[in-house]
C-alpha atoms as a PDB file:
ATOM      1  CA  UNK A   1       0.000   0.000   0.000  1.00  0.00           C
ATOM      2  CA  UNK A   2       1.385   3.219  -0.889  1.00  0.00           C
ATOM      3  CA  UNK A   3       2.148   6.043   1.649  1.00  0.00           C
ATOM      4  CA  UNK A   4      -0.924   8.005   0.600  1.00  0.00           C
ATOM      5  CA  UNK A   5      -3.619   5.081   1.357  1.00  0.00           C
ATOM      6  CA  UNK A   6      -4.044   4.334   4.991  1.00  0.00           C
ATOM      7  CA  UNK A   7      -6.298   2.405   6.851  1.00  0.00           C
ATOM      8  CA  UNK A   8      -6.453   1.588  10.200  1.00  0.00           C
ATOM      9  CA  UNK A   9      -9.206   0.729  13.573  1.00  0.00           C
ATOM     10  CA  UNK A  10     -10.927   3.911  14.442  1.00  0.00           C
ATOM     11  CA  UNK A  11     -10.963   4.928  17.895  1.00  0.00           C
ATOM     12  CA  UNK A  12     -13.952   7.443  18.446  1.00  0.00           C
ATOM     13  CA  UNK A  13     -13.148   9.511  21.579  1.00  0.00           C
ATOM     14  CA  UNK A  14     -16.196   9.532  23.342  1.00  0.00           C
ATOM     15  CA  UNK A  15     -17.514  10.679  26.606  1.00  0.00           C
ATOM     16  CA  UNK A  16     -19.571   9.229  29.483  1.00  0.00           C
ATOM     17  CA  UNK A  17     -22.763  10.164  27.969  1.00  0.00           C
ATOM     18  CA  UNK A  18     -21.575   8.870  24.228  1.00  0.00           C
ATOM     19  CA  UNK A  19     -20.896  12.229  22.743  1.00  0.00           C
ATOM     20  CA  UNK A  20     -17.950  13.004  20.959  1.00  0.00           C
ATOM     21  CA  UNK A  21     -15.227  14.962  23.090  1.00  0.00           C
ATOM     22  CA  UNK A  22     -14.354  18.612  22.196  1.00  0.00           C
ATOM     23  CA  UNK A  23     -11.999  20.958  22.781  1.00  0.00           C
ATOM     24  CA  UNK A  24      -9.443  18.013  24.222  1.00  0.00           C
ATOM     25  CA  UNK A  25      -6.390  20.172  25.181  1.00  0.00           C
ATOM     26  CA  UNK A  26      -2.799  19.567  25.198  1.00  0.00           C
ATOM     27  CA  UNK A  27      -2.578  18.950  28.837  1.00  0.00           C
ATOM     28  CA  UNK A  28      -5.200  16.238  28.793  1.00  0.00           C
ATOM     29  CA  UNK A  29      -3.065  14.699  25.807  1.00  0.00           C
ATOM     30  CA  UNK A  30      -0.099  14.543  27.437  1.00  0.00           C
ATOM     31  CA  UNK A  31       0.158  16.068  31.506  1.00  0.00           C
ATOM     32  CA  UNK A  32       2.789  18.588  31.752  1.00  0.00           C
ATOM     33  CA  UNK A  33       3.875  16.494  34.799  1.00  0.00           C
ATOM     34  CA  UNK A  34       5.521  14.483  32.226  1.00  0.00           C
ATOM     35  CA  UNK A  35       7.658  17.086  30.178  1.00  0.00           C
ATOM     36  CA  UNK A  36      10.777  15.988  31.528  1.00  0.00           C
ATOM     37  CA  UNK A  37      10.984  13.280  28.708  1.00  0.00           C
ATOM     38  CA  UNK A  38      12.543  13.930  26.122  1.00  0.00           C
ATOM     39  CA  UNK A  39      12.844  10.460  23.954  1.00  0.00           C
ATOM     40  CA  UNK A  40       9.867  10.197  22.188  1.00  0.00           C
ATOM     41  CA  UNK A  41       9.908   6.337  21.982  1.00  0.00           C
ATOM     42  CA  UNK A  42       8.835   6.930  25.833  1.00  0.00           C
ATOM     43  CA  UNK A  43       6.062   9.211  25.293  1.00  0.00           C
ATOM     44  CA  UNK A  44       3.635   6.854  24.425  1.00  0.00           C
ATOM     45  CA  UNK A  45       2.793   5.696  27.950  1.00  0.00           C
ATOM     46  CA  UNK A  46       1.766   8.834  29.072  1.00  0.00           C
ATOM     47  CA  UNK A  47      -0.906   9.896  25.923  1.00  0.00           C
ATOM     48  CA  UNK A  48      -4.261  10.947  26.995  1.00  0.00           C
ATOM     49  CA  UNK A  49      -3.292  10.463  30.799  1.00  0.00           C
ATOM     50  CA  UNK A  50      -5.108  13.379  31.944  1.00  0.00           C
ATOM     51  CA  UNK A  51      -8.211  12.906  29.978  1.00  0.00           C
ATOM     52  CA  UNK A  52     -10.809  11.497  32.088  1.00  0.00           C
ATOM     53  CA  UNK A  53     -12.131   8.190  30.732  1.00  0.00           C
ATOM     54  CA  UNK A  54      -9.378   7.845  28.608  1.00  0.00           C
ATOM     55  CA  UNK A  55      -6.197   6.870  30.545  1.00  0.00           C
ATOM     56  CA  UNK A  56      -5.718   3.338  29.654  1.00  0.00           C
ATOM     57  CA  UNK A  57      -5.599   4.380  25.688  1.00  0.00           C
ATOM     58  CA  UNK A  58      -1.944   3.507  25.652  1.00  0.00           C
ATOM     59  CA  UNK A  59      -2.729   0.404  26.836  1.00  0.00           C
ATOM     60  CA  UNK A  60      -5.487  -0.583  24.272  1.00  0.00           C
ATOM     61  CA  UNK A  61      -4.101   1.254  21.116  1.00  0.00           C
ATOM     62  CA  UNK A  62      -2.711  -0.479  18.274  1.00  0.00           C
ATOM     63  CA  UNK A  63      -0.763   0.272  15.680  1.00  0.00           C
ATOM     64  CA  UNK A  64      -2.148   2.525  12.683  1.00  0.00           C
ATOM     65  CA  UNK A  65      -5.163   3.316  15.102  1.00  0.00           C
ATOM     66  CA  UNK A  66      -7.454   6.247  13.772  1.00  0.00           C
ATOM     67  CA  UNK A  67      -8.382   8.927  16.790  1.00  0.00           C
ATOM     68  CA  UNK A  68     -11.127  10.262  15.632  1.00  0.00           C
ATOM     69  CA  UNK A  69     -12.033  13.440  17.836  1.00  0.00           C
ATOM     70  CA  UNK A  70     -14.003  16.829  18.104  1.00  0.00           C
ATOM     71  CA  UNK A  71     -13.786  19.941  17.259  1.00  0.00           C
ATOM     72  CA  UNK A  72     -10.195  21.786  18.514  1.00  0.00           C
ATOM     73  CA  UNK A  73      -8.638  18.813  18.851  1.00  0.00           C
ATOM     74  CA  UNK A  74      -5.352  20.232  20.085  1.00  0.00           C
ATOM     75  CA  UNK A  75      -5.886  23.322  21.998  1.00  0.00           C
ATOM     76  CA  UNK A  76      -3.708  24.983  24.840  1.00  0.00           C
ATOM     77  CA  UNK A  77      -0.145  25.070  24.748  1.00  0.00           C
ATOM     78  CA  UNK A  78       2.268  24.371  21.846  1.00  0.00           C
ATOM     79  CA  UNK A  79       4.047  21.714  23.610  1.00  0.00           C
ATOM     80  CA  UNK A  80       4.818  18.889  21.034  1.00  0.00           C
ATOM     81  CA  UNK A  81       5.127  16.135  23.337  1.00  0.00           C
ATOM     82  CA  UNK A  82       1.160  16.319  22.356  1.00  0.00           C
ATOM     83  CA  UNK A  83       1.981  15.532  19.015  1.00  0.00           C
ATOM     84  CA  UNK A  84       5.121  12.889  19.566  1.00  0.00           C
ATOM     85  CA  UNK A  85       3.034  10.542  22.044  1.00  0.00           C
ATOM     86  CA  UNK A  86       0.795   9.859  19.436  1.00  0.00           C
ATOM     87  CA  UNK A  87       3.821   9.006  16.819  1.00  0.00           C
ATOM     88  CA  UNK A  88       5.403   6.536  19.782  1.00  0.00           C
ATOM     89  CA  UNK A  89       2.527   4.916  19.749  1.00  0.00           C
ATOM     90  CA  UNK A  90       2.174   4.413  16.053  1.00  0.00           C
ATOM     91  CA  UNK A  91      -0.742   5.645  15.633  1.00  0.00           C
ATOM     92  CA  UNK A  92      -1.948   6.293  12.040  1.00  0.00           C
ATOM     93  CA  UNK A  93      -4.003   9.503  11.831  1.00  0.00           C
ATOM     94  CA  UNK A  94      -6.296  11.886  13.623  1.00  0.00           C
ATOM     95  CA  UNK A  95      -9.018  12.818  12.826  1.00  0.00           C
ATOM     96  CA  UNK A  96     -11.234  16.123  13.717  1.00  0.00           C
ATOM     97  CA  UNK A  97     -13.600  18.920  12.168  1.00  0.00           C
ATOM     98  CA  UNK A  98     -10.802  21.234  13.622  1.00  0.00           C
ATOM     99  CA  UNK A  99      -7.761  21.604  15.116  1.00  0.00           C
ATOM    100  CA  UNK A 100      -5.575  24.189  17.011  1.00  0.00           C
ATOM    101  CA  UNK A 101      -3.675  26.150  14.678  1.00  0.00           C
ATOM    102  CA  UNK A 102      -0.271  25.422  16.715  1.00  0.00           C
ATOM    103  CA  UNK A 103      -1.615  21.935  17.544  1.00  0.00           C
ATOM    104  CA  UNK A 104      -2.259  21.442  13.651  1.00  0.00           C
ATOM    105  CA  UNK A 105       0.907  22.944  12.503  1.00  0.00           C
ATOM    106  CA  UNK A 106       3.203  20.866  15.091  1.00  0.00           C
ATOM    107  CA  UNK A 107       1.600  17.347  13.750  1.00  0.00           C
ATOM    108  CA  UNK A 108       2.210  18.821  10.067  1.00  0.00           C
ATOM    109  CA  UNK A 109       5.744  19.610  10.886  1.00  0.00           C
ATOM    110  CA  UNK A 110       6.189  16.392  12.188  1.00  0.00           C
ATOM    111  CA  UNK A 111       5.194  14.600   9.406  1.00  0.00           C
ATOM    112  CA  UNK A 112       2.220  13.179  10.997  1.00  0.00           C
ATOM    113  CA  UNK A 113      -1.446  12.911   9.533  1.00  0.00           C
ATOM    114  CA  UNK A 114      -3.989  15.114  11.086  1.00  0.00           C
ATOM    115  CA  UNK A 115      -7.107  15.460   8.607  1.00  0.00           C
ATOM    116  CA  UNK A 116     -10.343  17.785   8.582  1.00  0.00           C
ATOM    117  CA  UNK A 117     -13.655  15.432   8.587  1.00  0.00           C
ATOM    118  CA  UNK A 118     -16.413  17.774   8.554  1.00  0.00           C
ATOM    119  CA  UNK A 119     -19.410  15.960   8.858  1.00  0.00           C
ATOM    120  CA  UNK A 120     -18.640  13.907  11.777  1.00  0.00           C
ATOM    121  CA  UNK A 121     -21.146  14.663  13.814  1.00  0.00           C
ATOM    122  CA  UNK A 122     -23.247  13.246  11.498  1.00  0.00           C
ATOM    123  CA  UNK A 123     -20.934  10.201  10.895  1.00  0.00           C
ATOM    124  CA  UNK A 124     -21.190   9.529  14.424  1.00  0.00           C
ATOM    125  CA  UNK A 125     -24.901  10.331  15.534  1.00  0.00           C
ATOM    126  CA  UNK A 126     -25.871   7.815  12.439  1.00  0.00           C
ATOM    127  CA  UNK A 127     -23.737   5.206  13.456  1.00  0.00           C
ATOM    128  CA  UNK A 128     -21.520   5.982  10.363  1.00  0.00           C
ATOM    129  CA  UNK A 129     -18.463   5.581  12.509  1.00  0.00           C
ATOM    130  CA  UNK A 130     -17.897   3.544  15.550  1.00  0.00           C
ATOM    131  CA  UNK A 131     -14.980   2.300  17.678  1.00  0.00           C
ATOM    132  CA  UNK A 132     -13.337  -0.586  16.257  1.00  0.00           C
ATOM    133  CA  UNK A 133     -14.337  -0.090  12.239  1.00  0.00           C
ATOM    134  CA  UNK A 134     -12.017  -0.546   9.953  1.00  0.00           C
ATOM    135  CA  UNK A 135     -11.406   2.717   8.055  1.00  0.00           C
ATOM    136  CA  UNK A 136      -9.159   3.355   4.789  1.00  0.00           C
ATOM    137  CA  UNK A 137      -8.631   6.458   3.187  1.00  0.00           C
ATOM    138  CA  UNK A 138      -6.378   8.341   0.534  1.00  0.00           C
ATOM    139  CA  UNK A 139      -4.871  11.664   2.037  1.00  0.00           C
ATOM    140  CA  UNK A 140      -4.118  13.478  -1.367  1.00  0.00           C
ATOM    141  CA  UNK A 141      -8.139  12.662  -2.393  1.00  0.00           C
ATOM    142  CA  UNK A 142     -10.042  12.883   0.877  1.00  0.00           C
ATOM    143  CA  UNK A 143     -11.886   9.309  -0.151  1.00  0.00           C
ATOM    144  CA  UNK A 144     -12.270   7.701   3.225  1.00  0.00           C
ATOM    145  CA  UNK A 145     -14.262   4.494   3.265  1.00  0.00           C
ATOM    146  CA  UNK A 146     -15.796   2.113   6.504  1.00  0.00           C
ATOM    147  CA  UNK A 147     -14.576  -0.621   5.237  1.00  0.00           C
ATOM    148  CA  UNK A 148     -16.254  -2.675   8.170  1.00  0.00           C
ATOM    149  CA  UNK A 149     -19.996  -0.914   7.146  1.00  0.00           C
ATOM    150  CA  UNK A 150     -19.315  -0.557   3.311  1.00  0.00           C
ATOM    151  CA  UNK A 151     -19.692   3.168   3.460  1.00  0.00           C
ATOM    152  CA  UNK A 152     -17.314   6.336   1.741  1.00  0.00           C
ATOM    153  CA  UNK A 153     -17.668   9.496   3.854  1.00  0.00           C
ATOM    154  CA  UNK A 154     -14.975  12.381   2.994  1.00  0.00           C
ATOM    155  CA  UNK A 155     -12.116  13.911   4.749  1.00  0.00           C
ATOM    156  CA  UNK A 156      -9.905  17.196   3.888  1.00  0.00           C
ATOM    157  CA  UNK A 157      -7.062  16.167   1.678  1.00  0.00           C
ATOM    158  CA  UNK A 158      -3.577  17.228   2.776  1.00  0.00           C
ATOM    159  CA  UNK A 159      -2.683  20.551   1.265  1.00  0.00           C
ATOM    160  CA  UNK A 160       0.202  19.917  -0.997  1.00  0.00           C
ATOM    161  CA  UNK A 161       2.790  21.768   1.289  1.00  0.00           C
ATOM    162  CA  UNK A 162       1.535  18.977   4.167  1.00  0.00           C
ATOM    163  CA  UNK A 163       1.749  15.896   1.977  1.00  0.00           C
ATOM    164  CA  UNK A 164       5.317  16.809   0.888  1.00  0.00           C
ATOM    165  CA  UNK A 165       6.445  17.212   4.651  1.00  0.00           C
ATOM    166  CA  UNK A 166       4.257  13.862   5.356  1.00  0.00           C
ATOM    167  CA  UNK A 167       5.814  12.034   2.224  1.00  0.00           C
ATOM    168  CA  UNK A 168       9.445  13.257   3.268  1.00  0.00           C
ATOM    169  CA  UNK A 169       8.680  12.444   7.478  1.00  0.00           C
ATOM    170  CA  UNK A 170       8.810  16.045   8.844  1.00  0.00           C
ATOM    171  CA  UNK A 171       9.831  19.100   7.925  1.00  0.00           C
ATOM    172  CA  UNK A 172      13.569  18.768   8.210  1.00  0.00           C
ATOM    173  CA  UNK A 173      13.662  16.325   5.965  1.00  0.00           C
ATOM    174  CA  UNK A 174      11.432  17.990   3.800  1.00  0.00           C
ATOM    175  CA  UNK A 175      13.972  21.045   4.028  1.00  0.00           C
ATOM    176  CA  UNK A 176      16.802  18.922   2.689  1.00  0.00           C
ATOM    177  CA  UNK A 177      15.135  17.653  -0.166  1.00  0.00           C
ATOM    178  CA  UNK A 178      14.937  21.882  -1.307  1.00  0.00           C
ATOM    179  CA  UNK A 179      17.591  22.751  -3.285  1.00  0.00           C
END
């Protein structure tokens, strides 16, 4: 499968009552109690440790896992440990209707996939989308498909800028490549 098509188990971050959690900040991604590491291999542990109902995700994620969040996914401080946990623990892609615009930028810099899925809401209220489907999608098209339900829904495509720092791995290797 080429870099561009992904797929992956999506992991809908939802609250006690079953809605989808907004506004998840920086701090609840990764607790600045934990800034003192610095190897992001170790990072991973630690992801989502302050957000309540949430702190055994390291535990249960797997590899090429799709977050699937609300709105401002992101917000709060700039630190990047928010975005490296995620990469330690391989996951494969977030997705939101928004992000912070230093949240969004870090993960883009980084080489990792953070996508724009603007009807979630609906995705999720119909059932379109639920914890453990299997999801694929194209990140240059914005074709996403439930594989597990049968159903295409779309996403944001990268803009080309982010899918040349994604294809390179982040943006100092991206830099190189400039001549």
């Amino acid at each position: 499968m080429d870099k561009d098509i992904r797929q992956g188990r999506a992991v809908v971050l939802l609250n006690e009552h079953g809605k989808i959690i907004e506004d998840i900040d920086t701090d609840q991604i990764f607790h600045n109690a934990h800034l003192h590491i610095t190897d992001i291999a170790q990072m991973g542990p630690y992801a989502f440790g302050n957000l309540e109902g949430w702190k055994d995700f390291p535990k249960n994620c797997g590899e090429g896992d799709i977050l699937i969040a609300g709105r401002n996914f992101g917000a709060g401080s700039s630190r990047q440990q928010a975005v490296d946990c995620f990469t330690a623990l391989k996951v494969g892609a977030i997705f939101a209707p928004s992000f912070s615009a230093i949240y969004f930028r870090n993960a883009v810099n980084s080489g990792f996939p953070v996508l724009k899925i603007h009807d979630l809401e609906a995705l999720i209220a119909g059932k379109g989308i639920v914890t453990d489907d299997v999801i694929r999608f194209d990140v240059r098209s914005g074709r996403a498909e439930n594989v597990t339900r049968g159903t295409a829904f779309k996403i944001e495509p990268m803009s080309p800028v982010q899918h040349d720092i994604f294809v390179a791995g982040d943006l100092f290797k991206y830099g190189k490549r400039i001549k």
